[in-house]
Protein backbone atom coordinates (compact mmCIF):
# COMPACT_ATOMS: atom_id res chain seq x y z
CA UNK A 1 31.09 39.57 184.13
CA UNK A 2 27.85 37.74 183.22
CA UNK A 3 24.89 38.89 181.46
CA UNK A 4 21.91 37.57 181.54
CA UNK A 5 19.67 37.56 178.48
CA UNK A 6 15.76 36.18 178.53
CA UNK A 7 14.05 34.35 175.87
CA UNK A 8 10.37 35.41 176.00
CA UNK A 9 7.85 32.94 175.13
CA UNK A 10 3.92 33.14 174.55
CA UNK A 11 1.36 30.12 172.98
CA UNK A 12 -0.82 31.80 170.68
CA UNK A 13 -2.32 28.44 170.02
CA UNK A 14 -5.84 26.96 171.26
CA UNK A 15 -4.48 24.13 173.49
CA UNK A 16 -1.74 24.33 176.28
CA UNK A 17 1.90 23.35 174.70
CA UNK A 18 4.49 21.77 177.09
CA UNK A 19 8.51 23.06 176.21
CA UNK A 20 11.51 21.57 177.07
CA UNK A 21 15.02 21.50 176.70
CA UNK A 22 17.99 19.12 177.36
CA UNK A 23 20.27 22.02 176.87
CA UNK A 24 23.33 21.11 179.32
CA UNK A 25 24.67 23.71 180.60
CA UNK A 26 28.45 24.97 179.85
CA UNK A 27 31.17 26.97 181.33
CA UNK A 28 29.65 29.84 179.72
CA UNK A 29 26.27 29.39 178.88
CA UNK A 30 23.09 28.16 181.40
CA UNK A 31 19.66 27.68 180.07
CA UNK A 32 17.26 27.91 183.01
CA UNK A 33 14.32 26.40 181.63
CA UNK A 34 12.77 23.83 184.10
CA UNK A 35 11.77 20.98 182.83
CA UNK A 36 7.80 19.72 182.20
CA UNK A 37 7.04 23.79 181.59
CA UNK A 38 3.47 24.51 179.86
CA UNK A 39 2.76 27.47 178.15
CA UNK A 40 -1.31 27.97 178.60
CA UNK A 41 -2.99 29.56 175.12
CA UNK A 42 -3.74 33.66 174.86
CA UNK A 43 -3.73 36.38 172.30
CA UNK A 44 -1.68 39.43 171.93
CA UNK A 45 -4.45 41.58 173.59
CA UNK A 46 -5.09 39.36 176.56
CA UNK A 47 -5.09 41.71 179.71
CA UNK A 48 -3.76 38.66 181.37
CA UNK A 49 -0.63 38.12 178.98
CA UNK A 50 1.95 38.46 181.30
CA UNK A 51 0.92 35.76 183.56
CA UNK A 52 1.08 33.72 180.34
CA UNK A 53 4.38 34.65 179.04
CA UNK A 54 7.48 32.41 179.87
CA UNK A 55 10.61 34.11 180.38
CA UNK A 56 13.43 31.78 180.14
CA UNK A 57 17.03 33.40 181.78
CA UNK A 58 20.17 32.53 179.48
CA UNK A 59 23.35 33.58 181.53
CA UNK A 60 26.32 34.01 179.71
CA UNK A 61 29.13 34.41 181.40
CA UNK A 62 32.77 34.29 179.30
CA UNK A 63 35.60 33.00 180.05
CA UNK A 64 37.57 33.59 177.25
CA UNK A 65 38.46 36.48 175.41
CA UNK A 66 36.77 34.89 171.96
CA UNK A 67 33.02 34.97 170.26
CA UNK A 68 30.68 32.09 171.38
CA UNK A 69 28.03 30.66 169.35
CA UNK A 70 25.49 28.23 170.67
CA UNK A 71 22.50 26.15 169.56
CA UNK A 72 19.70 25.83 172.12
CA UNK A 73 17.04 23.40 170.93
CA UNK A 74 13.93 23.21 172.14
CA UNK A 75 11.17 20.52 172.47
CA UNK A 76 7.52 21.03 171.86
CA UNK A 77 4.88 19.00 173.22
CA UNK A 78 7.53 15.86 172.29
CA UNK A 79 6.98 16.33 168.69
CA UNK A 80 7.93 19.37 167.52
CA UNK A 81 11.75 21.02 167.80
CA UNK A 82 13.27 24.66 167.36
CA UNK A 83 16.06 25.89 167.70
CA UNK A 84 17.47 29.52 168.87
CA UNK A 85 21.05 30.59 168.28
CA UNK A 86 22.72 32.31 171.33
CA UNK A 87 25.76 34.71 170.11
CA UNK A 88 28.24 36.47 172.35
CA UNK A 89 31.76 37.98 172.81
CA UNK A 90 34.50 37.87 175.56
CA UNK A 91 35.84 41.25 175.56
CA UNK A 92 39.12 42.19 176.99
CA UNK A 93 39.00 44.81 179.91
CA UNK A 94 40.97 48.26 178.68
CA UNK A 95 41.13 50.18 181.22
CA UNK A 96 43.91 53.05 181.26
CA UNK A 97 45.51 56.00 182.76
CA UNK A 98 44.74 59.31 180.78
CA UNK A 99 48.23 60.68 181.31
CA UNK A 100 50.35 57.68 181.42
CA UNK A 101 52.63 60.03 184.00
CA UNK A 102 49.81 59.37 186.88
CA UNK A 103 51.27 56.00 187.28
CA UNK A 104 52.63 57.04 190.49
CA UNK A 105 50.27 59.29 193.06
CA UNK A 106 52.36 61.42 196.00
CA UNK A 107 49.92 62.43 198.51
CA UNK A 108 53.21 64.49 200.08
CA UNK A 109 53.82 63.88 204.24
CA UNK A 110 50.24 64.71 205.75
CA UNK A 111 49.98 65.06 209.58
CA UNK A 112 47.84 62.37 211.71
CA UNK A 113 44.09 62.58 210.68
CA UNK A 114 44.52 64.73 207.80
CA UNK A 115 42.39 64.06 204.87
CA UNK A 116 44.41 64.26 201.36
CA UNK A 117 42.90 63.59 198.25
CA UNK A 118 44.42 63.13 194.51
CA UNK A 119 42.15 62.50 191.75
CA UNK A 120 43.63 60.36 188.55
CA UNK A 121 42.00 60.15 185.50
CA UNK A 122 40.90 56.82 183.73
CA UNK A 123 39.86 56.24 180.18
CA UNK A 124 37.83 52.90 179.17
CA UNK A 125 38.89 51.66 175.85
CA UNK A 126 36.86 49.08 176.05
CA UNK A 127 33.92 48.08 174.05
CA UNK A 128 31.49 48.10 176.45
CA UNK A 129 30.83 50.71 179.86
CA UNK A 130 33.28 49.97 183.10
CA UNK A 131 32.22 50.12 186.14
CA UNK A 132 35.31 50.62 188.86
CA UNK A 133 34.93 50.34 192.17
CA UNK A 134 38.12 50.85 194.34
CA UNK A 135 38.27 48.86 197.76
CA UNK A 136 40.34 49.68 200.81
């Protein structure tokens, strides 16, 4: 599953700054940061700041079950460079029956058009939330 992460920027200088990167993007990781971006100068009280803000999207989507560290530099008006450092985790899914003896569901001999339902509980030992979704 991917998540999806933005870097918020803002120039709290006098002049417009241009920002780049040549990030190329991995298997896992995607920087989408177009380049020849410019960042136009405001304040922290500017009633217009969110037209001014850049929010750059970082997807991360793993593909292995391992941490990821990554190094995103980024270009300043061609003379200046920073860097951000872009941590994650692949997670195995742990997904179980509460009682293991629900492996197997009867729903008995039910006559044409009869509606039977069985409910079997699951318990997410995962790190994160699960979201199931069963499909016919």
């Amino acid at each position: 599953m991917q998540r999806i992460a933005y870097l918020t920027l803002a120039n709290y200088d006098n002049t417009a700054i241009s920002i780049e990167s040549n990030f190329e993007k991995t298997s896992q990781l995607d920087v989408q940061l177009a380049p020849g971006q410019v960042l136009l100068p405001t304040t922290p009280d500017d009633p217009e700041l969110d037209t001014k803000i850049l929010k750059v999207p970082i997807i991360y989507t793993p593909r292995d079950i391992e941490a990821m560290r990554e190094t995103i530099e980024f270009d300043i008006n061609g003379i200046h460079k920073t860097s951000v450092t872009i941590k994650g985790e692949g997670i195995p899914l742990k997904l179980e029956l509460t009682q293991p003896d629900a492996e197997y569901v009867n729903f008995g001999a039910p006559l044409v058009g009869e509606i039977v339902t069985r409910t079997v509980q699951l318990t997410n030992k995962s790190k994160r939330p699960v979201r199931v979704t069963l499909v016919d």
